[in-house]
C-alpha atoms as a PDB file:
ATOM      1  CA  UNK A   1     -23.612  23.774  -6.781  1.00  0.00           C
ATOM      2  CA  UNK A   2     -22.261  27.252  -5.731  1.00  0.00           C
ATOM      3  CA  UNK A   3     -19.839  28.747  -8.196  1.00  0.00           C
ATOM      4  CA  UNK A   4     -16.561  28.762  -6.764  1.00  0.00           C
ATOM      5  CA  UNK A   5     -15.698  32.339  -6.145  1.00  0.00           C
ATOM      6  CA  UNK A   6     -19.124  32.626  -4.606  1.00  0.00           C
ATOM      7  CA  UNK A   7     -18.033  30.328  -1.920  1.00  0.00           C
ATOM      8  CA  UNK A   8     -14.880  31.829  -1.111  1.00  0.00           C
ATOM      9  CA  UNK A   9     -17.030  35.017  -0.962  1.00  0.00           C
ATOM     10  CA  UNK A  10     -19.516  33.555   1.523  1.00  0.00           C
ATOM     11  CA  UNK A  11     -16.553  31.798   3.418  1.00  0.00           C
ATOM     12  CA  UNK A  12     -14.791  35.357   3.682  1.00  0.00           C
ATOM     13  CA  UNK A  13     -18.199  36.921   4.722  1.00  0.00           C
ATOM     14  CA  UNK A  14     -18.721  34.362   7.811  1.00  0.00           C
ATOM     15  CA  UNK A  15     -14.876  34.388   8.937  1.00  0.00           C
ATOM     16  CA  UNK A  16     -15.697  38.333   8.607  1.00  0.00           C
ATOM     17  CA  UNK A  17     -18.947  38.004  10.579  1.00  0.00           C
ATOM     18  CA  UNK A  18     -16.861  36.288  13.750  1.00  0.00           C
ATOM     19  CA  UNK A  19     -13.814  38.818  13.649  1.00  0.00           C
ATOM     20  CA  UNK A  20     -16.540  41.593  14.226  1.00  0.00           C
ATOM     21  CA  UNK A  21     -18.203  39.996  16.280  1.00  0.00           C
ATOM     22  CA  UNK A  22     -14.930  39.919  18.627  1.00  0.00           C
ATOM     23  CA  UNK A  23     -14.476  43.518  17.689  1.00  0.00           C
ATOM     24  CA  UNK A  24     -17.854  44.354  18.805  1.00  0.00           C
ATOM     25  CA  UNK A  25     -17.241  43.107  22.238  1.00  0.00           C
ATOM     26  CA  UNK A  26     -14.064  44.592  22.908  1.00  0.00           C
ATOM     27  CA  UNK A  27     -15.551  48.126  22.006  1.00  0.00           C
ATOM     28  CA  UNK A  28     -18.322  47.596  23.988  1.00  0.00           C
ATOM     29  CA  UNK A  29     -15.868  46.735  26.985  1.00  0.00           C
ATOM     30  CA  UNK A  30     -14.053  49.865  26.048  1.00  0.00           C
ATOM     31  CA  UNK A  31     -17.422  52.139  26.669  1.00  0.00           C
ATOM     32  CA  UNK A  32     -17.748  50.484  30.199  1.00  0.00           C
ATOM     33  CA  UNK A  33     -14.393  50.902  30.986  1.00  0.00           C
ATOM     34  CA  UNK A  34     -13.963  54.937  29.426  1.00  0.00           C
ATOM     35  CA  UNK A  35     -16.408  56.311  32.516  1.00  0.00           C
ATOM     36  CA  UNK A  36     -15.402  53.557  34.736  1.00  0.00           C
ATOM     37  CA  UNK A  37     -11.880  55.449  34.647  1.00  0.00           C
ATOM     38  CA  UNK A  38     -13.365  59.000  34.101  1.00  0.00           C
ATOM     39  CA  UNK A  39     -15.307  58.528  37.711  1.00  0.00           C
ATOM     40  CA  UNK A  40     -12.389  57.438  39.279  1.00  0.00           C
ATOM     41  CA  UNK A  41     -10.455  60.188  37.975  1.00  0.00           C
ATOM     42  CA  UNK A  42     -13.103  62.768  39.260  1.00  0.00           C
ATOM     43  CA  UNK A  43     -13.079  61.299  42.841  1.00  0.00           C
ATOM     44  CA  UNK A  44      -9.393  62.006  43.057  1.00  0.00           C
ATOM     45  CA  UNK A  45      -9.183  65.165  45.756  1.00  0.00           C
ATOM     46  CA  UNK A  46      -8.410  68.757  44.081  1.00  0.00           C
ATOM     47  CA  UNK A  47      -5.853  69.351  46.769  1.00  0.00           C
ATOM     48  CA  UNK A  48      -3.902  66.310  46.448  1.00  0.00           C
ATOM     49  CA  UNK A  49      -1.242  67.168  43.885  1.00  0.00           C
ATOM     50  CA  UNK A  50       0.005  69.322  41.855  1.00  0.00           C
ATOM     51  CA  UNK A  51       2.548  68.077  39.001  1.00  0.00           C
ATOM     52  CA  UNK A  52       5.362  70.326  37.051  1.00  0.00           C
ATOM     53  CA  UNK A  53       7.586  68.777  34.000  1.00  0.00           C
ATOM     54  CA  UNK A  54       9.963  69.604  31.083  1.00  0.00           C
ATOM     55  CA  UNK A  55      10.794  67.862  28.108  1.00  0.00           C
ATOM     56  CA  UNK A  56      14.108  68.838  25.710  1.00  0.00           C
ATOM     57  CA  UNK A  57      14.760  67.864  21.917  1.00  0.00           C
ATOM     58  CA  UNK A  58      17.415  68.654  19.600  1.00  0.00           C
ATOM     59  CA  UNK A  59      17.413  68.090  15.705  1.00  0.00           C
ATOM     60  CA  UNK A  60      20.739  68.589  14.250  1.00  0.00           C
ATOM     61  CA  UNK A  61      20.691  69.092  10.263  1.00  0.00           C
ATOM     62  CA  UNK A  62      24.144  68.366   8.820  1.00  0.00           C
ATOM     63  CA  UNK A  63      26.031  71.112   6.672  1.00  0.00           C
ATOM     64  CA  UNK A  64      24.576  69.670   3.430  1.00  0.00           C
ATOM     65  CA  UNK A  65      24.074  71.814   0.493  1.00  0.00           C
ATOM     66  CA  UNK A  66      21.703  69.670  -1.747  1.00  0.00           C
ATOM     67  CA  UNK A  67      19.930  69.201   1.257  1.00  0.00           C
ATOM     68  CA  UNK A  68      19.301  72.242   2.036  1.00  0.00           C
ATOM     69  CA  UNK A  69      18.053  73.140  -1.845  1.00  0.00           C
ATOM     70  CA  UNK A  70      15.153  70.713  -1.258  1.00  0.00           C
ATOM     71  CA  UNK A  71      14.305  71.665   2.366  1.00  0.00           C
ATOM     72  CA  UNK A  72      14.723  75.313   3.063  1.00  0.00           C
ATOM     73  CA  UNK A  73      13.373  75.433   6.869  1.00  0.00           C
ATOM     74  CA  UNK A  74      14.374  77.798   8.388  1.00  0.00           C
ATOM     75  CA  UNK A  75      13.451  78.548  13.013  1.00  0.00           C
ATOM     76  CA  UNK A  76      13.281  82.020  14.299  1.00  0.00           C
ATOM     77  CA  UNK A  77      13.855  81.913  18.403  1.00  0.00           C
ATOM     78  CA  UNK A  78      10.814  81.000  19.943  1.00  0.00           C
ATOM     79  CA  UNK A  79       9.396  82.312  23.607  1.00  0.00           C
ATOM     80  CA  UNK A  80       6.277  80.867  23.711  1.00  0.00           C
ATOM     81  CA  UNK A  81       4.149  81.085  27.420  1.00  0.00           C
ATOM     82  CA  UNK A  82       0.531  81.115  27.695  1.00  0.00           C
ATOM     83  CA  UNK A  83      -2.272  79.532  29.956  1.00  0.00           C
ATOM     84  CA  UNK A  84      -4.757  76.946  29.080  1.00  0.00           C
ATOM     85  CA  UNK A  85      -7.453  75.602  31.260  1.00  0.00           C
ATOM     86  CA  UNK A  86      -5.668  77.222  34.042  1.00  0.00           C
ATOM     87  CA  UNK A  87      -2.487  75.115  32.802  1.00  0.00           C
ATOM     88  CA  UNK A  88       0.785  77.027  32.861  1.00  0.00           C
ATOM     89  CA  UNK A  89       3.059  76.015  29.568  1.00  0.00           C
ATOM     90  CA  UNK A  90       5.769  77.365  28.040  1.00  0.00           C
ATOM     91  CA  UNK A  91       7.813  76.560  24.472  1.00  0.00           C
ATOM     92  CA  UNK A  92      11.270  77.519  23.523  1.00  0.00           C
ATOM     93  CA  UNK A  93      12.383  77.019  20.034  1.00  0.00           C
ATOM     94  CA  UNK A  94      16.336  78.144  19.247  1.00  0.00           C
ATOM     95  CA  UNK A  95      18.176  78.020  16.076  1.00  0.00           C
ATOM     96  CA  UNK A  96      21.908  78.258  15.676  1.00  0.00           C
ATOM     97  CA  UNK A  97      25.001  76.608  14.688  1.00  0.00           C
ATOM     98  CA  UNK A  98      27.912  74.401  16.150  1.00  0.00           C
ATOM     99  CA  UNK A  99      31.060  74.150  15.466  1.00  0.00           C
ATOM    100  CA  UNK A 100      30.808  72.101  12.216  1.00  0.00           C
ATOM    101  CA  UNK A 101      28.510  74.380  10.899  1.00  0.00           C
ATOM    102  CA  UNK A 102      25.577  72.248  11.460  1.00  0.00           C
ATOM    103  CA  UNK A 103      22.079  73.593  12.042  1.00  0.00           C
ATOM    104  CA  UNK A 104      20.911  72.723  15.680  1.00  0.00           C
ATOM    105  CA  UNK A 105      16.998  73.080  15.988  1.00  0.00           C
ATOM    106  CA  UNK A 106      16.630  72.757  19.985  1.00  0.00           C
ATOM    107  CA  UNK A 107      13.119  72.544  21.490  1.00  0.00           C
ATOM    108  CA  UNK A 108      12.266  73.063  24.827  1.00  0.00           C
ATOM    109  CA  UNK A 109       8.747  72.496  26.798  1.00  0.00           C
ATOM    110  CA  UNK A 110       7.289  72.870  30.140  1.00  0.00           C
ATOM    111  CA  UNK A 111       4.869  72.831  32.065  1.00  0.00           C
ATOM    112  CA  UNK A 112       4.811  74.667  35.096  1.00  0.00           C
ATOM    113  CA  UNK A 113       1.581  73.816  36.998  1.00  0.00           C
ATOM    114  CA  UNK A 114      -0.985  71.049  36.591  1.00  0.00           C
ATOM    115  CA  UNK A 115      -3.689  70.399  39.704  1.00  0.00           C
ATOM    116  CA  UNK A 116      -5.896  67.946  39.563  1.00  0.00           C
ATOM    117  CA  UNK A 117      -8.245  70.530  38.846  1.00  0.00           C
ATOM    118  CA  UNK A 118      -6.831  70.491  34.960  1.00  0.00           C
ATOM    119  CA  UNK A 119      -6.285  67.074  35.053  1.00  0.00           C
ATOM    120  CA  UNK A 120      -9.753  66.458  35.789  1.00  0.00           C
ATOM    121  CA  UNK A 121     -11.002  68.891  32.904  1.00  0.00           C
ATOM    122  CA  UNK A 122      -8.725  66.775  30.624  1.00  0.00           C
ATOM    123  CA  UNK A 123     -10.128  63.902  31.892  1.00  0.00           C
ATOM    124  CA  UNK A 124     -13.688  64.876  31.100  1.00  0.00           C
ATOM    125  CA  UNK A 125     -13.157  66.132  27.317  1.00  0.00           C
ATOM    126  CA  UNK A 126     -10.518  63.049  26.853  1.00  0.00           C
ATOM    127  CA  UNK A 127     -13.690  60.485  28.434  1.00  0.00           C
ATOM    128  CA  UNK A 128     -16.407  62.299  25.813  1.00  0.00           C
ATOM    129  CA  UNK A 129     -14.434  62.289  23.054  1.00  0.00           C
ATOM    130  CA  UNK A 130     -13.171  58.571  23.719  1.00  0.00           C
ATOM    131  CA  UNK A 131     -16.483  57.805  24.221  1.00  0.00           C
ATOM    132  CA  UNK A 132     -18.224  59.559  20.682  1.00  0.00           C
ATOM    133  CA  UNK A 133     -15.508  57.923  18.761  1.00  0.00           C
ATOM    134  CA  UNK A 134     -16.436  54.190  20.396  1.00  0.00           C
ATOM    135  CA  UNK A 135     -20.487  54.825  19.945  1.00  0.00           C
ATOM    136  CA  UNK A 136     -19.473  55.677  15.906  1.00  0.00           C
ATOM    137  CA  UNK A 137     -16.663  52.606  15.862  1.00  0.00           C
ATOM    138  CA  UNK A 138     -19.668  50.315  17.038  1.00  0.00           C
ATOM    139  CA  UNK A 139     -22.106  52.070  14.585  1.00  0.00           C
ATOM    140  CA  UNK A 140     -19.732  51.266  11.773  1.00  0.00           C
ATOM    141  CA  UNK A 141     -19.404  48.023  12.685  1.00  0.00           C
ATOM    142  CA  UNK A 142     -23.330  46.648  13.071  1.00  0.00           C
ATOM    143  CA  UNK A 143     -23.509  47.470   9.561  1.00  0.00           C
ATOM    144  CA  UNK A 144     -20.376  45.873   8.313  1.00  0.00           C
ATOM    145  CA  UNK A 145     -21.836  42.859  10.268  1.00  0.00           C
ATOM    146  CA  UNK A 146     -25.158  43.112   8.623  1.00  0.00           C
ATOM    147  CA  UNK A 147     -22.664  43.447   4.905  1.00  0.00           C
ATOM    148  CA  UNK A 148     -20.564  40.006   6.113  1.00  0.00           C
ATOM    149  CA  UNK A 149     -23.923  38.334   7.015  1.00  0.00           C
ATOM    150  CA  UNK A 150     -25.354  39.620   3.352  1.00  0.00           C
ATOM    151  CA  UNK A 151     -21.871  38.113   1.293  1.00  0.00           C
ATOM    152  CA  UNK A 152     -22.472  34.944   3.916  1.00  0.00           C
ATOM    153  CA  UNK A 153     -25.593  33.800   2.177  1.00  0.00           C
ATOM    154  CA  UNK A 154     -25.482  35.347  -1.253  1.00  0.00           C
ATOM    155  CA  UNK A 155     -25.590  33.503  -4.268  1.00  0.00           C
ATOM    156  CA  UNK A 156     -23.643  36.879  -6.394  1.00  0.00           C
ATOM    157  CA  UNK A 157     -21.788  39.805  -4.622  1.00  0.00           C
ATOM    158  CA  UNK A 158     -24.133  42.137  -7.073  1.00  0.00           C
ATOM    159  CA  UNK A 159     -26.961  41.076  -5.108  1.00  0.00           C
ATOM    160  CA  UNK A 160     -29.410  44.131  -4.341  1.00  0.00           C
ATOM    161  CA  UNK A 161     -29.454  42.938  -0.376  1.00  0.00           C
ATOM    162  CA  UNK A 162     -25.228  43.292  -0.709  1.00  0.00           C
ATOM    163  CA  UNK A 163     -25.244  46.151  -2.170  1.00  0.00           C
ATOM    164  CA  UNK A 164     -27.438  47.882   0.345  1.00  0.00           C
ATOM    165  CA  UNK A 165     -25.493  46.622   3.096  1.00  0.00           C
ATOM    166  CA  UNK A 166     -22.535  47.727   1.455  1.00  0.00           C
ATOM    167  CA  UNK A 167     -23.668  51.283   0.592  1.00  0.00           C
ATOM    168  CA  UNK A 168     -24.978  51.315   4.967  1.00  0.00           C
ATOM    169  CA  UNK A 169     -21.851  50.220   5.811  1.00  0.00           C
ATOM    170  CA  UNK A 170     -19.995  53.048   3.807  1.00  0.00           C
ATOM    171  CA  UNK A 171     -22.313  56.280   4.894  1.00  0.00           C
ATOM    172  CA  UNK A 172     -21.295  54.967   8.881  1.00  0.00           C
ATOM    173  CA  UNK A 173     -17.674  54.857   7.921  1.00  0.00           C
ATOM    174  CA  UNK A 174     -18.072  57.844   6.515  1.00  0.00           C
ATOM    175  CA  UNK A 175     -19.925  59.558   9.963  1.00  0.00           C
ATOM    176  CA  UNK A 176     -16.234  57.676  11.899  1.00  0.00           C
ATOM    177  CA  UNK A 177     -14.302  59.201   9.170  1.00  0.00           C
ATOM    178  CA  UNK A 178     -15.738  62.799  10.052  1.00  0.00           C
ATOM    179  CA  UNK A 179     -15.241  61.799  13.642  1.00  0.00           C
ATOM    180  CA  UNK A 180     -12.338  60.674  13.451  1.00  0.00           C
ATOM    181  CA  UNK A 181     -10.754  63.890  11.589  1.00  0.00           C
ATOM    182  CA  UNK A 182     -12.658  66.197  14.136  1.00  0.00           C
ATOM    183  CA  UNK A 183     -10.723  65.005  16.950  1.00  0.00           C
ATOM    184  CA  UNK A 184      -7.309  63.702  15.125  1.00  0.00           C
ATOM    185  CA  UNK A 185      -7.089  66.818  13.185  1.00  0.00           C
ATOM    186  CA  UNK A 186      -4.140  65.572  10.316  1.00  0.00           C
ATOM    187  CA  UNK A 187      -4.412  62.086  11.973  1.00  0.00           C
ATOM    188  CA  UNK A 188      -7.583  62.040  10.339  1.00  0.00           C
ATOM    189  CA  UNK A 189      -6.933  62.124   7.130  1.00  0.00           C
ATOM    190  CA  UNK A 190      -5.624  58.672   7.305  1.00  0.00           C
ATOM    191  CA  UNK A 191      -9.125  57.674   8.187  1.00  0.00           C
ATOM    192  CA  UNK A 192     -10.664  59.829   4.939  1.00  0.00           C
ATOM    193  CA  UNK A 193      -8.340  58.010   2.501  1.00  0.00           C
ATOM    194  CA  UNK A 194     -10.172  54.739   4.064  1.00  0.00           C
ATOM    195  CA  UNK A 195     -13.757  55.514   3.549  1.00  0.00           C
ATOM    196  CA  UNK A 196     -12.899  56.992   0.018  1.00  0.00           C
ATOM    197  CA  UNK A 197     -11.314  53.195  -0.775  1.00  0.00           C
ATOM    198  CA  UNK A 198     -14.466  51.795   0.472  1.00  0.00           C
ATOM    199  CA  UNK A 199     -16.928  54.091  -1.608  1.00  0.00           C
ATOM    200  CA  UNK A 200     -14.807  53.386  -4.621  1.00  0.00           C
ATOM    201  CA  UNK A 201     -15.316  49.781  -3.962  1.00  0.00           C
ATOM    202  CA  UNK A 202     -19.038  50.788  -3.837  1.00  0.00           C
ATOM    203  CA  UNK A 203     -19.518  52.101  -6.909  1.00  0.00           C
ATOM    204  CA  UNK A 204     -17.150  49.386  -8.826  1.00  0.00           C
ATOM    205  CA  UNK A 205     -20.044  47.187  -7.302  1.00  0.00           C
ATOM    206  CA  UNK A 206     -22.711  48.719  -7.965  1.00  0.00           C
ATOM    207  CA  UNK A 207     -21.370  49.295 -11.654  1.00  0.00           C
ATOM    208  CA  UNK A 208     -20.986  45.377 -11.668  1.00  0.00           C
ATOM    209  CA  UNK A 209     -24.120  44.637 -10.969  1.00  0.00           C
ATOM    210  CA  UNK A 210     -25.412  46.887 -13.637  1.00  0.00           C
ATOM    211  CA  UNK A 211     -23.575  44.774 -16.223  1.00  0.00           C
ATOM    212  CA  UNK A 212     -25.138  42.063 -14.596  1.00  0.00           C
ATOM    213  CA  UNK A 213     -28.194  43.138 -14.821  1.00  0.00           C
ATOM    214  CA  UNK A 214     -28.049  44.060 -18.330  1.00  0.00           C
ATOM    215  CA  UNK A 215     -26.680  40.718 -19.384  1.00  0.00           C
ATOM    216  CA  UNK A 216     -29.350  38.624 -17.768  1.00  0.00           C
ATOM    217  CA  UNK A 217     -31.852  40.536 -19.550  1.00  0.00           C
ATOM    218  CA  UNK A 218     -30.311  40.259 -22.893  1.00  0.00           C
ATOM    219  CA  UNK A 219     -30.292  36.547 -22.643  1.00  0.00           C
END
């Protein structure tokens, strides 16, 4: 008979197994559909619109002096206009005070053209890089199947076959991670601080199994 926490261990490997197996389908739906949309984004006509918009914000910082001890952030006025991708944008960013003497931070953003020329460039680079992040999602996630299949049918979690699937499963979280922070920029890091919670798990394995090791050869 199975020791108990081995059980609960192979019972949270197979309910594992089934959830990825639902994830795995869902991404896989998600790479059809990514250049399903792309294509009918490029068959759109380049002379059939052309789109303009604005957006306004306004952060008001109350006359506080403690406050301002701890945060001392100060704006300079802001006339920011450039071109990208043949996209017109321009950013104004205005400090000053009201009649309370409260800061008011005021931003201010536009765009001033977008054809579907640009939309379709965005379209392309926003397809690719939905795509690369998928293809490493799905990577990630035929090993963690091949890890929940391993703590399915094991008989100790410091099983060699575990910890191999474990330490597969952590180098293609670790290729997402790097993904993941290429594309998210700071938005990655969240995805860093992952990985490095799964390699610490790793090594409190592996270091587990090593005890084990050593005790079954002293008795």
């Amino acid at each position: 008979m199975k020791n108990e926490n081995v059980a609960k261990i192979n019972k949270l490997g197979k309910i594992s197994r089934i959830f990825i197996n639902i994830m795995r389908v869902i991404v896989v739906i998600g790479l059809v559909i990514v250049p399903i949309a792309g294509a009918m984004v490029m068959m759109i006509p380049n002379d059939s619109l052309k789109a303009t918009g604005s957006g306004y914000a306004q952060i008001i910082v109350e006359d506080n002096k403690v406050l301002e001890e701890i945060v001392d952030l100060r704006f300079e006025e802001t006339d920011f206009d450039a071109k990208f991708w043949g996209m017109s944008v321009k950013c104004l960013v205005n400090e000053e005070k009201d009649a309370d003497n409260n800061r008011v931070v005021s931003f201010e953003g536009e765009i001033k053209e977008l054809s579907v020329k640009q939309i379709k460039l965005m379209a392309i680079i926003s397809a690719f890089a939905a795509e690369l992040f998928l293809v490493c999602v799905l990577i990630a996630l035929s090993y963690a199947k091949k890890l929940a299949i391993a703590l399915e049918n094991c008989n100790s979690p410091f099983e060699e076959e575990v910890l191999r699937r474990m330490k597969g499963f952590g180098i293609a979280l670790a290729v997402w991670a790097g993904i993941v922070l290429l594309l998210g920029g700071i938005s990655g890091i969240a995805a860093v601080f992952v990985v490095l919670i799964v390699l610490l798990f790793i090594s409190i394995f592996k270091y587990g199994a090593q005890l084990q090791q050593e005790s079954d050869e002293t008795l």
